[in-house]
Each structure stands twice: as structure tokens, then as C-alpha cells.
N, C-alpha and C. Protein backbone atom coordinates (compact mmCIF):
# COMPACT_ATOMS: atom_id res chain seq x y z
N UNK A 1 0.81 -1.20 0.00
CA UNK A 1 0.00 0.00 0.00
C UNK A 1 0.85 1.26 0.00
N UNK A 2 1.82 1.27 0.74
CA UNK A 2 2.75 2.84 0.49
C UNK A 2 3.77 2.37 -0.21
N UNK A 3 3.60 1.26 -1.02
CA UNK A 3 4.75 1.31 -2.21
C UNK A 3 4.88 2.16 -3.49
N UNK A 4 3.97 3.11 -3.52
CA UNK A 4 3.95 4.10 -4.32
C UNK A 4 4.64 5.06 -3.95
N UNK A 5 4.82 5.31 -2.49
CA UNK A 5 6.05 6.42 -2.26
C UNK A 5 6.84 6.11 -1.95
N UNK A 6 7.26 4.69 -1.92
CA UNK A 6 8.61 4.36 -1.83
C UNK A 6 9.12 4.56 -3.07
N UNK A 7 8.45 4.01 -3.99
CA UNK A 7 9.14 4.34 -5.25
C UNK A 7 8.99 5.61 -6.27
N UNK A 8 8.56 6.55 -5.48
CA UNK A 8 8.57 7.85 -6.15
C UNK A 8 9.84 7.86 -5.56
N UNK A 9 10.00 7.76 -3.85
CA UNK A 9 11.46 8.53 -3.41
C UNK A 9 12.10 7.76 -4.44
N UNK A 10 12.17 6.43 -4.83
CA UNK A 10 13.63 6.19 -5.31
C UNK A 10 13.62 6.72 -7.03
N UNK A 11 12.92 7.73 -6.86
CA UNK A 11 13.19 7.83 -8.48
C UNK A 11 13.20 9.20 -8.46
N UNK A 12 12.66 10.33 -7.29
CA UNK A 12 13.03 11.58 -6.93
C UNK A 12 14.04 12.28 -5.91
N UNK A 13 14.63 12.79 -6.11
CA UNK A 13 15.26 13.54 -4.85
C UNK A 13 14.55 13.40 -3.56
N UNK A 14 13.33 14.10 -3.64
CA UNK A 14 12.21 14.12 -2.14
C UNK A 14 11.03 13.86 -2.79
N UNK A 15 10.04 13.48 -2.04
CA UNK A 15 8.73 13.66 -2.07
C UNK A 15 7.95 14.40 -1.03
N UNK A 16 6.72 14.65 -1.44
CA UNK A 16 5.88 15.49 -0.40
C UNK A 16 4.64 14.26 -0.49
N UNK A 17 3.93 14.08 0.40
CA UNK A 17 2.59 13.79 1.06
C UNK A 17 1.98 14.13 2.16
N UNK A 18 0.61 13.85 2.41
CA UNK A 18 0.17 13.75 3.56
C UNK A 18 -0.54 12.32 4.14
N UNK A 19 -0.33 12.74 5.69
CA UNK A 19 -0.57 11.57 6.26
C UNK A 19 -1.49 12.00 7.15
N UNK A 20 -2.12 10.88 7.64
CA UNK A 20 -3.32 11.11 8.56
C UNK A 20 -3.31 10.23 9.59
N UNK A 21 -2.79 10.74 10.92
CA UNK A 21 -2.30 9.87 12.21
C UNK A 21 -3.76 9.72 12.80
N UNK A 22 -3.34 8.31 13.72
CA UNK A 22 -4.49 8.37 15.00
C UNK A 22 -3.33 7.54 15.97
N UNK A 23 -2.94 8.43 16.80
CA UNK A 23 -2.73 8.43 18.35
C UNK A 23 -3.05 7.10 18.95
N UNK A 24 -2.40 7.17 20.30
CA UNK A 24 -2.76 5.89 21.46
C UNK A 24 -4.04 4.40 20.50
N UNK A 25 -2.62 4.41 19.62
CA UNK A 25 -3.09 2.95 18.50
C UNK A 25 -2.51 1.84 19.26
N UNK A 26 -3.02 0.28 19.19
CA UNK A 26 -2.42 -0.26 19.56
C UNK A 26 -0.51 -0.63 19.10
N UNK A 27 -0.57 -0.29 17.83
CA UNK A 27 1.05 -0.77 17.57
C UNK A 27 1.09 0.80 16.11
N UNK A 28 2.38 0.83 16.08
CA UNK A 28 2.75 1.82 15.09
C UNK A 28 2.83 1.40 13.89
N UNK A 29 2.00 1.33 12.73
CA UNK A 29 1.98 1.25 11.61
C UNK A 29 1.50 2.13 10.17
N UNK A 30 1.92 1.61 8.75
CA UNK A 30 0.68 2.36 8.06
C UNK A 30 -0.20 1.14 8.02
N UNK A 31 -1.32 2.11 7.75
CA UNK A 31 -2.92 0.87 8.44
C UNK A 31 -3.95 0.72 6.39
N UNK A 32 -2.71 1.88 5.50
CA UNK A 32 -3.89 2.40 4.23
C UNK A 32 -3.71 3.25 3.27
N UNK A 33 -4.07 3.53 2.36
CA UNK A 33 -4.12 4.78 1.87
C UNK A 33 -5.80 5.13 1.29
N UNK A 34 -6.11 6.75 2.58
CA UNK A 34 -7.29 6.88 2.11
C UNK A 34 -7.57 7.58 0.33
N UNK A 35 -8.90 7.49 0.54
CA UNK A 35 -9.49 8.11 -1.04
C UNK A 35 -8.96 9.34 -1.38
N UNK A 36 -8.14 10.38 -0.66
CA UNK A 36 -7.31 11.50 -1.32
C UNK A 36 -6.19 11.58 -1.40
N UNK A 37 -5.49 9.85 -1.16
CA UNK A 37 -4.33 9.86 -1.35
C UNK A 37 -3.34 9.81 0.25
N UNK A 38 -4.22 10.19 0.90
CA UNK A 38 -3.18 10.73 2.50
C UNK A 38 -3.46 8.82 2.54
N UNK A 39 -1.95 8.95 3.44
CA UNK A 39 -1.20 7.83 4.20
C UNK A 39 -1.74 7.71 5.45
N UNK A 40 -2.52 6.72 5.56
CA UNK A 40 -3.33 6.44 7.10
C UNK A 40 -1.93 5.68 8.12
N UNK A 41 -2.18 6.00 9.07
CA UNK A 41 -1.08 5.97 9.77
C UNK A 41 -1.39 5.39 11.40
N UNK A 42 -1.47 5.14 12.36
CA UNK A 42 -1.79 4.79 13.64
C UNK A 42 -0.18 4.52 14.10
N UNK A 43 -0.22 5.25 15.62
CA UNK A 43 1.06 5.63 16.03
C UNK A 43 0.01 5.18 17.83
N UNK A 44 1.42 4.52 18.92
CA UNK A 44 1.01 3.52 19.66
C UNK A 44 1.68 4.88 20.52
N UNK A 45 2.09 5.88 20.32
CA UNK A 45 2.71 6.86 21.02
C UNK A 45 1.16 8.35 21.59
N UNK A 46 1.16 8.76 22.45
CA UNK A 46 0.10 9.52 22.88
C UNK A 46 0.66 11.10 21.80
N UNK A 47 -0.46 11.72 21.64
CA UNK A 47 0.34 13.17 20.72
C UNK A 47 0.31 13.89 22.47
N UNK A 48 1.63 13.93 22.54
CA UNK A 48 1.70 14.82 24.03
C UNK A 48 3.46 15.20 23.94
N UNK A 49 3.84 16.15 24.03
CA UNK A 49 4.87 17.12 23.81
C UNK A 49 5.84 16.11 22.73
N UNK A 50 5.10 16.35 21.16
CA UNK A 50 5.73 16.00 20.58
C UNK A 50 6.23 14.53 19.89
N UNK A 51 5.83 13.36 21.07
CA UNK A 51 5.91 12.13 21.25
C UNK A 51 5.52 11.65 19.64
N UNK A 52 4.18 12.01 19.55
CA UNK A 52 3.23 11.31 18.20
C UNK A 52 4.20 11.72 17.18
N UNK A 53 4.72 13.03 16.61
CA UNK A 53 5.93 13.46 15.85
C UNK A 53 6.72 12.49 15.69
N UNK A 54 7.72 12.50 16.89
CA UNK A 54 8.73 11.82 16.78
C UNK A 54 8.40 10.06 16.56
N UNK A 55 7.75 9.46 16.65
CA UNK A 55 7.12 8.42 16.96
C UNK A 55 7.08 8.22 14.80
N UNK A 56 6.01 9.21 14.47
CA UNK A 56 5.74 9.31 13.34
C UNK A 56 7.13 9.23 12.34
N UNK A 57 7.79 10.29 12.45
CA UNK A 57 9.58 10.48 11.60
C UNK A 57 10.17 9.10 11.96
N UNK A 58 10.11 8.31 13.34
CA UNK A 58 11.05 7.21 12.75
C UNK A 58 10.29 6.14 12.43
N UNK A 59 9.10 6.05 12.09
CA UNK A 59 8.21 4.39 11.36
C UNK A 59 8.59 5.33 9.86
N UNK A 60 8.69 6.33 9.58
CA UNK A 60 8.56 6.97 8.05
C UNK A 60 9.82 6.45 7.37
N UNK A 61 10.75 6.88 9.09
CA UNK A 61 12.43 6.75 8.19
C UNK A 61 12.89 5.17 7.85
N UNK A 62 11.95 4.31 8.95
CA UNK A 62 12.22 2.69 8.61
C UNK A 62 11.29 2.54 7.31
N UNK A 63 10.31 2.95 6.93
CA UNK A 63 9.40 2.26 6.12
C UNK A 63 10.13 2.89 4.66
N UNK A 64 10.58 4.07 4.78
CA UNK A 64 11.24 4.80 3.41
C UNK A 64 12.77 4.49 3.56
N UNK A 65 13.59 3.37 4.37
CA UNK A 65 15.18 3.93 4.54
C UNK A 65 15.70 4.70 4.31
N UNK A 66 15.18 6.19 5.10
CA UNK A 66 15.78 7.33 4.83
C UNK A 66 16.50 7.96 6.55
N UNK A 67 17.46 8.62 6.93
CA UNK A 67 17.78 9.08 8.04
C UNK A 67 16.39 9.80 8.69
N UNK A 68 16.18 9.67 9.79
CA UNK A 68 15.56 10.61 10.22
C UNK A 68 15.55 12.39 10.38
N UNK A 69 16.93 12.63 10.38
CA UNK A 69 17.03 13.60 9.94
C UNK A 69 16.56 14.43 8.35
N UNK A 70 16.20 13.20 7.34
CA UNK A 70 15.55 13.54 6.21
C UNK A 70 14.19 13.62 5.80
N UNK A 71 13.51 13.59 6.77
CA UNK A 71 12.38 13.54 7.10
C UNK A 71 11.90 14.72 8.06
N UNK A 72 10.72 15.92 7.64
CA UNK A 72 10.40 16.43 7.98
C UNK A 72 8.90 17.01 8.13
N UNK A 73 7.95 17.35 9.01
CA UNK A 73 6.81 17.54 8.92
C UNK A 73 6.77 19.18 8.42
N UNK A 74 5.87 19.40 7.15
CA UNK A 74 6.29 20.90 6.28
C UNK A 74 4.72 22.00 7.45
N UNK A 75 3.73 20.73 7.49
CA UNK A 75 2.56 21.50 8.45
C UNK A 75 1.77 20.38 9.44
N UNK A 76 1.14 20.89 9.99
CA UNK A 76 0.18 20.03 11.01
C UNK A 76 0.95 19.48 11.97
N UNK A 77 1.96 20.17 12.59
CA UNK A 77 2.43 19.71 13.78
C UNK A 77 1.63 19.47 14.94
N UNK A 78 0.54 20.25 14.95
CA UNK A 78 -0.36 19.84 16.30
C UNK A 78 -1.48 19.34 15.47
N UNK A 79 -1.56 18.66 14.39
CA UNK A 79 -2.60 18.62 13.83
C UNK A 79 -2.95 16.63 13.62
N UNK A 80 -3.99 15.98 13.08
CA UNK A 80 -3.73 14.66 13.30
C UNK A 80 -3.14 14.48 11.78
N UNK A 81 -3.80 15.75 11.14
CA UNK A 81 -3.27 15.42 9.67
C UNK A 81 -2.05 16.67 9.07
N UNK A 82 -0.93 15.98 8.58
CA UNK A 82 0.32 16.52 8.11
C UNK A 82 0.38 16.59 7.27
N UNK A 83 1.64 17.34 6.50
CA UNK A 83 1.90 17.44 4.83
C UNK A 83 3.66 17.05 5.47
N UNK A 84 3.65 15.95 4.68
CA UNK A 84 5.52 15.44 5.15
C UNK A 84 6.09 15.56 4.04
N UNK A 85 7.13 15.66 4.21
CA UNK A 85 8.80 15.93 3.04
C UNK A 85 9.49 14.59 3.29
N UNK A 86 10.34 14.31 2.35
CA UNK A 86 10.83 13.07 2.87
C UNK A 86 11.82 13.02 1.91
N UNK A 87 13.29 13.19 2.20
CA UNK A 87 14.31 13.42 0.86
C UNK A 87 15.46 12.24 1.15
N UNK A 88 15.57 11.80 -0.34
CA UNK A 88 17.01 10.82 0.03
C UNK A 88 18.14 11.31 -0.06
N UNK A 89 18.92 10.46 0.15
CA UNK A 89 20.45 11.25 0.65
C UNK A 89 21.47 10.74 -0.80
């Protein structure tokens, strides 16, 4: 299901998407991709100073093998739904 942005990254510099978290999930995964394209997402981390973020950047950086440092949220930091960057090295 998110093998479509795996293989955009490997054929672009970066990509942009959005994803659409839900919080205090039982385990951290992607769960989908809904009907506009956003990356359904469930994160086992609470959104509380940041946690759900960080939680989010490293299932992105294992699922894309990209550093975490290459991975960045562009909006919706307090939000459930993001617009992410995601560049290879």
C-alpha cells in the first residue's frame, strides 16, 4: 500500500505527502491509503509534547530507509493530519 512512495522517493530527490495519524493505537503502523491519497497511519505513542511526531519520523524513516534527519513535517504539527517531506540522501 505505500509502495507508491517508496518508489517515487527512489526515483526523486524528495517527495511530499500527507498523512493522517491516529494516536494511542495499539502498535505503530501504516494501516492504508485513504481516497485522497493521505497515508493512514496509527502511532502507539500519545500526541503529548511531541511524542506522536517523533514516533511518526522514525516508522517513516524505517518504512522509506531514509535518516531521520531527512524527514520532515512541512505543516500540522499539532494537527492529526500533516503534509511530510521526505528526501534521500
Amino acid at each position: 500500500m505505500f509502495e507508491r512512495y517508496q518508489k517515487a522517493l527512489q526515483n526523486n530527490r524528495s517527495i511530499t505527502f500527507t498523512v493522517r495519524v491516529r494516536p494511542h493505537a495499539a502498535h505503530s503502523r501504516i494501516t492504508g491509503i485513504l481516497d485522497d491519497g493521505s497515508v493512514k497511519i496509527d502511532l502507539a505513542t500519545a500526541a503529548e509534547n511531541g511524542r506522536a511526531n517523533r514516533e511518526l519520523i522514525n516508522l517513516l524513516s524505517i518504512e522509506c530507509g531514509v535518516a531521520r534527519e531527512n524527514i520532515e513535517i512541512l505543516s500540522g504539527k499539532k494537527e492529526r493530519r500533516k503534509f511530510m517531506r521526505v528526501r534521500r540522501t
